[in-house]
Protein backbone atom coordinates (compact mmCIF):
# COMPACT_ATOMS: atom_id res chain seq x y z
CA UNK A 1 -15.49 -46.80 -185.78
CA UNK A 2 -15.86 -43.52 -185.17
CA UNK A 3 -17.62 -40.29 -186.10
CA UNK A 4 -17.55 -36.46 -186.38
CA UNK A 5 -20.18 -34.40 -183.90
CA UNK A 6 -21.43 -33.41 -187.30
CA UNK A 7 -22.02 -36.56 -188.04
CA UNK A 8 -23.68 -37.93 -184.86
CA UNK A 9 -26.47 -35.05 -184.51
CA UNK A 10 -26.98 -35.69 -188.54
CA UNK A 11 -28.15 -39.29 -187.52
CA UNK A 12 -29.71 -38.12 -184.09
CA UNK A 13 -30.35 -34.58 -184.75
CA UNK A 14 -33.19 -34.37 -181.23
CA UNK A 15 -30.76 -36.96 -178.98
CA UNK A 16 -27.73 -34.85 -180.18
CA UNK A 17 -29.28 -31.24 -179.24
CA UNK A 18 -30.13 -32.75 -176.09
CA UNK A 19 -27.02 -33.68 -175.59
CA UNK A 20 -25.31 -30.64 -176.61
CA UNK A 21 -27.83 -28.69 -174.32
CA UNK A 22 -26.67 -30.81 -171.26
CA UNK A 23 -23.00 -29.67 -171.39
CA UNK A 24 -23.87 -26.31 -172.03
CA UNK A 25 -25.66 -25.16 -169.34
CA UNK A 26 -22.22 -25.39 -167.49
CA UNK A 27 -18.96 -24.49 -168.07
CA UNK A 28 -16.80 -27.41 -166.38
CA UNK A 29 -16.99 -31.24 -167.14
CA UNK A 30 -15.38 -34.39 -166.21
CA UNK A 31 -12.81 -35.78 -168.38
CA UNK A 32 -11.67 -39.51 -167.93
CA UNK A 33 -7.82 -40.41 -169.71
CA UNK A 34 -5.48 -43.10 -169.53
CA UNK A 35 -2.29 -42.40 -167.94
CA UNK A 36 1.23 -43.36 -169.25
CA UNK A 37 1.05 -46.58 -167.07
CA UNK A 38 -2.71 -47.44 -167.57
CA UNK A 39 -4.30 -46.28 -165.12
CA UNK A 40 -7.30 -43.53 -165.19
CA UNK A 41 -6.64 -40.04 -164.43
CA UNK A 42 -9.90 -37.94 -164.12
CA UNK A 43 -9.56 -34.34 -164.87
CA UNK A 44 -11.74 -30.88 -165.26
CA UNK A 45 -12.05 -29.85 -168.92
CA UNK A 46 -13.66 -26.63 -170.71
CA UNK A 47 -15.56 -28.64 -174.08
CA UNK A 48 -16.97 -25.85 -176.88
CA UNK A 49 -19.06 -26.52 -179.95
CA UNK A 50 -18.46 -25.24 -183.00
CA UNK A 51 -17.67 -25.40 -186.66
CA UNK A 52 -19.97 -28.74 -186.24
CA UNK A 53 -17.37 -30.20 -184.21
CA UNK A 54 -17.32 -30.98 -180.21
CA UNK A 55 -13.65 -29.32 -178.57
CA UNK A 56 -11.58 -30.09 -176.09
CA UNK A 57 -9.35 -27.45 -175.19
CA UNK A 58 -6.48 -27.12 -172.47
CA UNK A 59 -3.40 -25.15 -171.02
CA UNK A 60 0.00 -26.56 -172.83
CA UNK A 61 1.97 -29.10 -170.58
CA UNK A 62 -1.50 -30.38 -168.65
CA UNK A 63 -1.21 -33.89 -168.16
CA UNK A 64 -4.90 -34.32 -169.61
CA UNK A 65 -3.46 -33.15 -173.05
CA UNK A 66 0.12 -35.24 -172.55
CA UNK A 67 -2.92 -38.32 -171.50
CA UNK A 68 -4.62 -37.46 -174.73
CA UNK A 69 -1.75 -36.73 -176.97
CA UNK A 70 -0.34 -40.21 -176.59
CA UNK A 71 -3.53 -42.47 -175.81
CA UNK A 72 -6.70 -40.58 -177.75
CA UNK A 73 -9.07 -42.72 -176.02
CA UNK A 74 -11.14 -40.36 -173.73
CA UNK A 75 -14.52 -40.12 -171.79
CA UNK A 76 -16.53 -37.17 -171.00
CA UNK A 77 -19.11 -36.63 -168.33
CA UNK A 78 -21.03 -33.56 -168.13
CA UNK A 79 -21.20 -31.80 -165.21
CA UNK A 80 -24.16 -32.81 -163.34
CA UNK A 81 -25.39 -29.75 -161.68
CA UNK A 82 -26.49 -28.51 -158.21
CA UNK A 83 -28.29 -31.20 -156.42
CA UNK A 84 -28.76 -34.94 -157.44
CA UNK A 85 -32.72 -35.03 -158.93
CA UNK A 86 -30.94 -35.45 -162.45
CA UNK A 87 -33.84 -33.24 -163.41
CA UNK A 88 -31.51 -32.90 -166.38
CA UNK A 89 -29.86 -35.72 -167.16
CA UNK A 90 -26.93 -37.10 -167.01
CA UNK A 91 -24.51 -36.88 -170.49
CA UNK A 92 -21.71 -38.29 -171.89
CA UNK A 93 -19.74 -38.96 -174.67
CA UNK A 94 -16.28 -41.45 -175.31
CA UNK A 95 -14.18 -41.34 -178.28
CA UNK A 96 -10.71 -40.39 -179.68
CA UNK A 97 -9.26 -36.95 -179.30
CA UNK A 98 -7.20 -35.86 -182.16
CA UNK A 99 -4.89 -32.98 -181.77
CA UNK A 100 -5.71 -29.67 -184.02
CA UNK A 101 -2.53 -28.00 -185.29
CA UNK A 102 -3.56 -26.56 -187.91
CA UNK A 103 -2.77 -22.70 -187.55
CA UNK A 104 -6.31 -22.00 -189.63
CA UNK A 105 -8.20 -23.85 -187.09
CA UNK A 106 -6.76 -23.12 -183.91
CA UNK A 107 -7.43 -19.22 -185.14
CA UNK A 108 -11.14 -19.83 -185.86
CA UNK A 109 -11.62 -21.54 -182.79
CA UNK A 110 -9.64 -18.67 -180.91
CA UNK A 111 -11.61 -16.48 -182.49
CA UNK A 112 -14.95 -17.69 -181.51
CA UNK A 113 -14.41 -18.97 -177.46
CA UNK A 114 -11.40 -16.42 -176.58
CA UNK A 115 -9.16 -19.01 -174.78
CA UNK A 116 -6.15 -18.19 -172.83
CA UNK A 117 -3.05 -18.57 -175.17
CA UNK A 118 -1.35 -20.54 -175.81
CA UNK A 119 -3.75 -23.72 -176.05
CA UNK A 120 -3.99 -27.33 -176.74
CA UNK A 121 -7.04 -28.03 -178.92
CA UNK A 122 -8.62 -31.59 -179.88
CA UNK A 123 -11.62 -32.26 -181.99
CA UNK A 124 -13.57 -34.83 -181.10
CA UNK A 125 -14.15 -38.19 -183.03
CA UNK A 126 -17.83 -39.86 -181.17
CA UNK A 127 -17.87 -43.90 -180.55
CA UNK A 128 -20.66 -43.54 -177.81
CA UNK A 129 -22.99 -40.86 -176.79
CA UNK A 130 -25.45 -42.13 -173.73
CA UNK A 131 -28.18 -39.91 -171.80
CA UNK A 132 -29.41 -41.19 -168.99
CA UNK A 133 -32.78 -39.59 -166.96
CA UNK A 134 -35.68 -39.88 -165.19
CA UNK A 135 -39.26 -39.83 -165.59
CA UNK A 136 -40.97 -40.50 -162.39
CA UNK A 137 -40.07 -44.06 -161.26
CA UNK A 138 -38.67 -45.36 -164.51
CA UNK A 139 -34.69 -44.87 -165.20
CA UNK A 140 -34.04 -44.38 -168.98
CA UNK A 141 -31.00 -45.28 -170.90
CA UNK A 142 -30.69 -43.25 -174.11
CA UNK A 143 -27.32 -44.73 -175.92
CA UNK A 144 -25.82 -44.23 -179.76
CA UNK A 145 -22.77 -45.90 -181.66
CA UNK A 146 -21.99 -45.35 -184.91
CA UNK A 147 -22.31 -48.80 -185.66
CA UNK A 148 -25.50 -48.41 -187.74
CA UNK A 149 -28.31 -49.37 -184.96
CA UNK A 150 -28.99 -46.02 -184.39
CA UNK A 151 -30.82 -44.75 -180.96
CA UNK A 152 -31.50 -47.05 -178.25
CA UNK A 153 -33.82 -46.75 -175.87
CA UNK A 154 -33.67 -49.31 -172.25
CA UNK A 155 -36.23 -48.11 -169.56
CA UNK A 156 -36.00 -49.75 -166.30
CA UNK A 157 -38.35 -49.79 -163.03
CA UNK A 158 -38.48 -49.16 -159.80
CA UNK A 159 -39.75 -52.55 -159.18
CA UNK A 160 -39.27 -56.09 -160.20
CA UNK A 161 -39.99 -56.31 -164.39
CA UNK A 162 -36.87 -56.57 -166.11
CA UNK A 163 -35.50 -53.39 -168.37
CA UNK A 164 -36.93 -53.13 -171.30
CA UNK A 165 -35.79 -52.09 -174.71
CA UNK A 166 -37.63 -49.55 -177.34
């Protein structure tokens, strides 16, 4: 199952601005796709948000977009920043990239983020958002499918009591 961007922050409109906030405050992520034989192939991506919808955009003939072209399946890791407090966070989101061709869309999104031209351009369809920070010695696990259950919350320790689920 999976879901517009629109439709995640609808269900989790706080967790979803958080989200959005984390891969904003920098311009370069970390994009995860499967390669023609299987294997992973980790790549730096440019993601915009707009029209309600979370972007992935790229130069023609990158092997990211050839990756996502024929196996949608992606995951996205925001870029984590100077230093490694996670004062911040740490965001990301997997789903299925679907290719935009459609000449109205590609011109509103040119419009709004100015790409180089040409451009591959994929809207993304959500099947996991996760958060993870920390708040003095407890780790916290902030994770959403859209498989009805809505936010969930695990907080783990520093010390010996098992994780524990809001």
């Amino acid at each position: 199952m999976t879901v517009s961007w629109n439709e995640f922050e609808t269900a989790e409109p706080d967790f979803g601005r958080a989200v959005r906030e984390r891969f904003a405050a920098y311009r370069h992520h970390v994009l995860a796709t499967v390669r023609a034989d299987g294997s992973p192939r980790v790549s730096g991506i440019e993601t915009s948000f707009l029209l309600g919808e979370l972007w992935l955009g790229g130069m023609p003939g990158a092997r990211k977009s050839a990756d996502l072209i024929r196996e949608p399946r992606f995951a996205l890791h925001a870029n984590p920043g100077p230093g490694s407090d996670m004062a911040d966070g740490d965001a990301r989101v997997a789903g299925r990239a679907v290719p935009v061709t459609d000449p109205g869309t590609l011109r509103s999104f040119a419009d709004e983020v100015k790409p180089p031209t040409p451009f591959d351009l994929f809207r993304v369809e959500v099947t996991e958002v996760v958060r993870i920070s920390v708040a003095g010695d407890e780790l916290i696990v902030e994770s959403w499918h859209p498989d009805g259950r809505g936010l969930r919350v695990l907080r783990r320790g520093n010390d010996d009591a098992p994780a524990r689920e809001e």
